[in-house]
C-alpha atoms as a PDB file:
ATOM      1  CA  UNK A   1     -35.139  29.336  12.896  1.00  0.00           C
ATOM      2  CA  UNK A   2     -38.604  31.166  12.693  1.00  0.00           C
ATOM      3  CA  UNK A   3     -38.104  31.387   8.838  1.00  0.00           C
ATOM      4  CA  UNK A   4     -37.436  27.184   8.722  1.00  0.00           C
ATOM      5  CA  UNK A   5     -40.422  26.743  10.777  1.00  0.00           C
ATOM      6  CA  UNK A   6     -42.492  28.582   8.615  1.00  0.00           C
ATOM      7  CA  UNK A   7     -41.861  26.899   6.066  1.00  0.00           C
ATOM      8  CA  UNK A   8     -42.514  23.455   7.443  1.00  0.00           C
ATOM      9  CA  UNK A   9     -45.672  24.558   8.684  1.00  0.00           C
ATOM     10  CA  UNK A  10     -46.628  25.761   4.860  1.00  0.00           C
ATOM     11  CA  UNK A  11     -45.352  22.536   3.057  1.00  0.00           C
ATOM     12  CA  UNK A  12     -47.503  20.458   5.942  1.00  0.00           C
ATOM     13  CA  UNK A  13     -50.463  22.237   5.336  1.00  0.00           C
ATOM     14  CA  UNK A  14     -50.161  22.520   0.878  1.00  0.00           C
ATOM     15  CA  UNK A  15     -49.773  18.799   1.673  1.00  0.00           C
ATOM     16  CA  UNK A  16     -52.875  18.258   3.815  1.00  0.00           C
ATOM     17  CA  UNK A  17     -54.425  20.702   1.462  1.00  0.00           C
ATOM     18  CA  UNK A  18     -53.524  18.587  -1.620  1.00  0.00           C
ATOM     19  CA  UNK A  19     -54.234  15.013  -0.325  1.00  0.00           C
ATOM     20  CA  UNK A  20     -58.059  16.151   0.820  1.00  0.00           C
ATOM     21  CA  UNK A  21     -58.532  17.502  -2.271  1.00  0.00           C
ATOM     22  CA  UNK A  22     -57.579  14.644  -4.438  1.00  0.00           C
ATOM     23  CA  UNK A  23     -59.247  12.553  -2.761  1.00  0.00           C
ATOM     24  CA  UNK A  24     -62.654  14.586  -3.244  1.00  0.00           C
ATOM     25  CA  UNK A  25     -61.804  14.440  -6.830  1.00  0.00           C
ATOM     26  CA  UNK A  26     -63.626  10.666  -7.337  1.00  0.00           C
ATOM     27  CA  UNK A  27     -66.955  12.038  -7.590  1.00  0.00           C
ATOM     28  CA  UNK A  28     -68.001   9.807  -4.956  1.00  0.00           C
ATOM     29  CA  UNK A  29     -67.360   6.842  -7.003  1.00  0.00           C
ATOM     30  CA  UNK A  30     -66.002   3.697  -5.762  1.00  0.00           C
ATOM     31  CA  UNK A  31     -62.255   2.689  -6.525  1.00  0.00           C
ATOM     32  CA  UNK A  32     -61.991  -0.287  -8.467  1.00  0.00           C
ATOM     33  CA  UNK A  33     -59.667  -1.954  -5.795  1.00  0.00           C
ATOM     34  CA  UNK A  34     -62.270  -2.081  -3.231  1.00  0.00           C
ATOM     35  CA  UNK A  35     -64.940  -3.519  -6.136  1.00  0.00           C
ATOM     36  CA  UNK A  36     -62.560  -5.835  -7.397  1.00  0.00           C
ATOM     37  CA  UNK A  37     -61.986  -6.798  -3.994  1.00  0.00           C
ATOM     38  CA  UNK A  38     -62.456 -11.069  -3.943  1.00  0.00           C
ATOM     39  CA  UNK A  39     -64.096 -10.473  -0.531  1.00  0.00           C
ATOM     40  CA  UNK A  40     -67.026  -8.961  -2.142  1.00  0.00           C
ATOM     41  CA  UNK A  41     -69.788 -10.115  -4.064  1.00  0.00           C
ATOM     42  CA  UNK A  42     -68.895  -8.315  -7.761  1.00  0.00           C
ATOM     43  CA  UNK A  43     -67.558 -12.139  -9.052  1.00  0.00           C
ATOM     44  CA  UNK A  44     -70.504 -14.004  -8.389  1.00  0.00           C
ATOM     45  CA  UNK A  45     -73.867 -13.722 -11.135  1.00  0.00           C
ATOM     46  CA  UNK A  46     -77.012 -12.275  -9.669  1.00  0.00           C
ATOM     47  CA  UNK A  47     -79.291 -14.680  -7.656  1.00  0.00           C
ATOM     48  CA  UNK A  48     -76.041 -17.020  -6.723  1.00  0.00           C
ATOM     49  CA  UNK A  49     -74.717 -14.985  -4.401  1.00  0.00           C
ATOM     50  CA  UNK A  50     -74.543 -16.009  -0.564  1.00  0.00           C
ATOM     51  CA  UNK A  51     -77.081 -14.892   1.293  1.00  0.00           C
ATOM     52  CA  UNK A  52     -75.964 -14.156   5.328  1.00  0.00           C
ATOM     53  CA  UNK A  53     -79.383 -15.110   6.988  1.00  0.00           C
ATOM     54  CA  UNK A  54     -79.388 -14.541  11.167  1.00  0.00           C
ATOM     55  CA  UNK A  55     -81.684 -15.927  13.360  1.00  0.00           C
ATOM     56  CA  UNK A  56     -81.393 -12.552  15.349  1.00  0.00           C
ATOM     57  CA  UNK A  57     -79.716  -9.697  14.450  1.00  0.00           C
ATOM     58  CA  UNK A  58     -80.023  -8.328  18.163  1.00  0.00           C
ATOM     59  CA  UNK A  59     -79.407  -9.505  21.941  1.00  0.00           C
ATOM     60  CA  UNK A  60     -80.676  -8.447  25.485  1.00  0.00           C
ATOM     61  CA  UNK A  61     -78.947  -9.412  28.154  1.00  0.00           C
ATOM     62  CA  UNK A  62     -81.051  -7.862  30.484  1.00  0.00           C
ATOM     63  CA  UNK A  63     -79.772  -7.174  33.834  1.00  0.00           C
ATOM     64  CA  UNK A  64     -76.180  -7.779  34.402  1.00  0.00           C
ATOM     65  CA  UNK A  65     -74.052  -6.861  37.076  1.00  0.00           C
ATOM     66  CA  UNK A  66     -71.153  -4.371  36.680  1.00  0.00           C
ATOM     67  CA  UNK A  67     -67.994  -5.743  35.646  1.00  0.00           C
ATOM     68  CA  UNK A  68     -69.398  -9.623  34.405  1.00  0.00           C
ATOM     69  CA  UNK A  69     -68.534 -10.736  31.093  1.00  0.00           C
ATOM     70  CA  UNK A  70     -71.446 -12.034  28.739  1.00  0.00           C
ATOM     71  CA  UNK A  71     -71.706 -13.674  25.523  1.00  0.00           C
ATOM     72  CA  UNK A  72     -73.855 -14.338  22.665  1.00  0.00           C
ATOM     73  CA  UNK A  73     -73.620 -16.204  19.785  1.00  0.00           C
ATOM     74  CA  UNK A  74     -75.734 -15.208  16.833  1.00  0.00           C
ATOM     75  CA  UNK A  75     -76.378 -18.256  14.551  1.00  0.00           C
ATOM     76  CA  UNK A  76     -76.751 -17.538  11.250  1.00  0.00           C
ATOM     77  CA  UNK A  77     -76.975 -19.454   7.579  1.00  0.00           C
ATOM     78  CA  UNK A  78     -75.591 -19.357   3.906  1.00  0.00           C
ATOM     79  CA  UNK A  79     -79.150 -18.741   2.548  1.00  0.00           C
ATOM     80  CA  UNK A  80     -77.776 -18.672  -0.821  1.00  0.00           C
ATOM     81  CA  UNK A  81     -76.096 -20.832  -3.940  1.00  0.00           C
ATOM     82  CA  UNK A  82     -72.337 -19.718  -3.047  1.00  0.00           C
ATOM     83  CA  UNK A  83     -69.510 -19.898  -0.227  1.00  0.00           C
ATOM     84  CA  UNK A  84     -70.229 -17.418   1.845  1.00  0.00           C
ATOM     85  CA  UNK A  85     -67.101 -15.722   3.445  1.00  0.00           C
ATOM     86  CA  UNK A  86     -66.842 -13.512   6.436  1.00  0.00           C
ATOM     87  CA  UNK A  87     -63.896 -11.672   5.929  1.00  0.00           C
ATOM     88  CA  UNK A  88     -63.967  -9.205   9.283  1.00  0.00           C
ATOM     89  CA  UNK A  89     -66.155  -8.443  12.254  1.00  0.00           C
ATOM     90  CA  UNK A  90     -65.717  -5.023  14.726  1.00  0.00           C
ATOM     91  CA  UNK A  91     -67.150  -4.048  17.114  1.00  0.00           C
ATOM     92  CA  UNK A  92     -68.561  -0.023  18.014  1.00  0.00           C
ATOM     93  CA  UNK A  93     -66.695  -0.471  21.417  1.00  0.00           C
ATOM     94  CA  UNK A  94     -63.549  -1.985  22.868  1.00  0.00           C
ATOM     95  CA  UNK A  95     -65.316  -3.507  25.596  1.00  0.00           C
ATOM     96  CA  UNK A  96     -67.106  -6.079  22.684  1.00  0.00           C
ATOM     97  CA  UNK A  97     -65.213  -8.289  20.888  1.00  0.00           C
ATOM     98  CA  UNK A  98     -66.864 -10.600  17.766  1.00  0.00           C
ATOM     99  CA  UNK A  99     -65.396 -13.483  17.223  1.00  0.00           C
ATOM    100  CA  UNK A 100     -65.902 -15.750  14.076  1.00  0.00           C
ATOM    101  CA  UNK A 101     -64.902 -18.237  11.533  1.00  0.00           C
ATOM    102  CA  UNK A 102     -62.902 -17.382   8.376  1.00  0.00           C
ATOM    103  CA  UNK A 103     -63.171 -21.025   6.973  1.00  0.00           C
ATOM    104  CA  UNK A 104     -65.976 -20.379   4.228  1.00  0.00           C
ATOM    105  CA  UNK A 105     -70.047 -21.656   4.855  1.00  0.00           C
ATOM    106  CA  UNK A 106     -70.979 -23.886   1.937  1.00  0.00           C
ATOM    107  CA  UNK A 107     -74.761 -22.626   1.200  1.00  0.00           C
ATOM    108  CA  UNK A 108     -77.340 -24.495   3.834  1.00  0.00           C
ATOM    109  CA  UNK A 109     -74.321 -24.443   6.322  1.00  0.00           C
ATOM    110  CA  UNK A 110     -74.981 -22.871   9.696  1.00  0.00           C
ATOM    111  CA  UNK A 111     -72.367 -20.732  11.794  1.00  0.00           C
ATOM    112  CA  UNK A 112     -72.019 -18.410  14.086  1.00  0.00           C
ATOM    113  CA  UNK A 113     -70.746 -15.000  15.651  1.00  0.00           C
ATOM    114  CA  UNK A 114     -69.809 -14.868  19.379  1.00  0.00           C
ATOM    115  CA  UNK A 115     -69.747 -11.696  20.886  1.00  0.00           C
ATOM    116  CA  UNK A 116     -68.185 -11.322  24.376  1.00  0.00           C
ATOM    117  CA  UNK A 117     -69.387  -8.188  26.080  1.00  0.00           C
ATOM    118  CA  UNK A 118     -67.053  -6.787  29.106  1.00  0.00           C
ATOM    119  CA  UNK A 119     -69.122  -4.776  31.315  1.00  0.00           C
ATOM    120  CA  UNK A 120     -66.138  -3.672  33.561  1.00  0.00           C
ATOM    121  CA  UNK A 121     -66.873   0.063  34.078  1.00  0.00           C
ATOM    122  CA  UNK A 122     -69.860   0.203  32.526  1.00  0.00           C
ATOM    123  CA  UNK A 123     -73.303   1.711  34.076  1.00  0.00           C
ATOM    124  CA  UNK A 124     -76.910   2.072  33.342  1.00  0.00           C
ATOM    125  CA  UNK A 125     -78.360   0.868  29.182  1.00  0.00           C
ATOM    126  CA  UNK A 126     -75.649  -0.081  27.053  1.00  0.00           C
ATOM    127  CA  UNK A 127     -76.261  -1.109  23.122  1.00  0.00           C
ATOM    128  CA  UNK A 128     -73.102  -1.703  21.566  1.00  0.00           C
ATOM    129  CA  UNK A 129     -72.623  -2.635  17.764  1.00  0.00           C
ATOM    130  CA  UNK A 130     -70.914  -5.385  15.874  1.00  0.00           C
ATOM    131  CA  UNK A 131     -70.466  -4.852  11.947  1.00  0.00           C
ATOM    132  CA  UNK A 132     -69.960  -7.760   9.803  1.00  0.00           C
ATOM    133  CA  UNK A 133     -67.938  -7.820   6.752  1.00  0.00           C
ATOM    134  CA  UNK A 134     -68.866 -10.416   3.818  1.00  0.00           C
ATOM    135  CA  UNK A 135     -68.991 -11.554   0.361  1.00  0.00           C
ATOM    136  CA  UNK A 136     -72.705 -10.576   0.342  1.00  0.00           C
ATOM    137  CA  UNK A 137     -74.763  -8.019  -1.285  1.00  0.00           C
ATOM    138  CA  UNK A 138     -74.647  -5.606   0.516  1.00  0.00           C
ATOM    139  CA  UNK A 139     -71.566  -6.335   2.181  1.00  0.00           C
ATOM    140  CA  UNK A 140     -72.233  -5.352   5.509  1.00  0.00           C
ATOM    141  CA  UNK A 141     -74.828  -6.577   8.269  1.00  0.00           C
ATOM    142  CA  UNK A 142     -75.326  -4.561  11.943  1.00  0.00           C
ATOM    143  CA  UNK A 143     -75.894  -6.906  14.568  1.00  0.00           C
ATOM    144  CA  UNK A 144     -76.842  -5.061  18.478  1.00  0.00           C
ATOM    145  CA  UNK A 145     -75.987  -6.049  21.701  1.00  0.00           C
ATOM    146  CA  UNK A 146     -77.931  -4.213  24.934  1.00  0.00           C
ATOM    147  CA  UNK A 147     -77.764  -4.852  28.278  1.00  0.00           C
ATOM    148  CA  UNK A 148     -78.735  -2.492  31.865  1.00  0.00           C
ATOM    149  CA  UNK A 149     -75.490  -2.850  33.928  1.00  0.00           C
ATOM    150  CA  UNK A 150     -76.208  -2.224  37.721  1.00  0.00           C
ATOM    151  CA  UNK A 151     -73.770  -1.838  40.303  1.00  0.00           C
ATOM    152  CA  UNK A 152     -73.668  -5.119  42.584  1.00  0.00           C
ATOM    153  CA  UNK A 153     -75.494  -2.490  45.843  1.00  0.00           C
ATOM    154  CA  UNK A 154     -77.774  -1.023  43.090  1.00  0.00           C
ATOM    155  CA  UNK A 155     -79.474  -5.327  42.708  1.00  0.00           C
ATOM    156  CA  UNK A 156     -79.107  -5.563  46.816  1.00  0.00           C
ATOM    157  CA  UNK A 157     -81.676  -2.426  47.740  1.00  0.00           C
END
């Protein structure tokens, strides 16, 4: 039995072994799936691109008291000459959750992220993240969320 578990342990580990190193073996290059990918901007000719333009690109919500939930909506616009598609949104935390439109923003349209914020169990500065994923060069955009949670006693004294 110690012999058969021995050798599990060895073909688990050649095969952990193997799949880091082939995938090390790219040279840091990009696979063509991921540029190829119609959710990024490699289709579209330089300068007629969309452009994902915010209004603000970060929130304070100040004080809030433990356990409220707040929300934001960051407004943003198609700045640029094609249909701007936002293909996902996360968030650096559970306890915030983007939510958005996957209809696509003709250029000169306006839309908009929400971002709910639960502060249940949370105490003291909080800045939370929300990534946004589009057909934009780049392809990302960081948006922030911060708010001081106090405990309902902590507003009272």
């Amino acid at each position: 039995m110690k012999t058969f578990l021995n050798f599990i342990f060895c073909i688990t580990l050649l095969t952990l072994i193997y799949s880091c190193h082939r995938n090390k073996t790219n040279n840091g290059q990009i696979s063509t799936d991921v540029v190829n990918n119609t959710n990024t901007a490699s289709d579209t000719k330089k300068g007629e691109e969309p452009i994902l333009k915010f209004e603000n690109e970060m929130h304070d919500f100040g004080k809030v008291i433990q356990g409220e939930k707040v929300v934001f909506s960051f407004k943003f616009k198609n700045a640029g000459k094609a249909d701007l598609l936002i293909s996902d949104a996360y968030a650096s935390c559970g306890c915030t959750i983007p939510k958005f439109s996957k209809e696509p923003i003709k250029p000169g349209d306006e839309g908009v992220i929400e971002v709910a914020f639960n502060t249940e169990g949370k105490k003291g500065f909080q800045e939370k993240t929300v990534t946004v994923i589009a057909n934009t060069q780049p392809n990302e955009k960081q948006l922030k969320i911060k708010a001081n949670v106090y405990l309902p006693e902590d507003l009272k004294k």
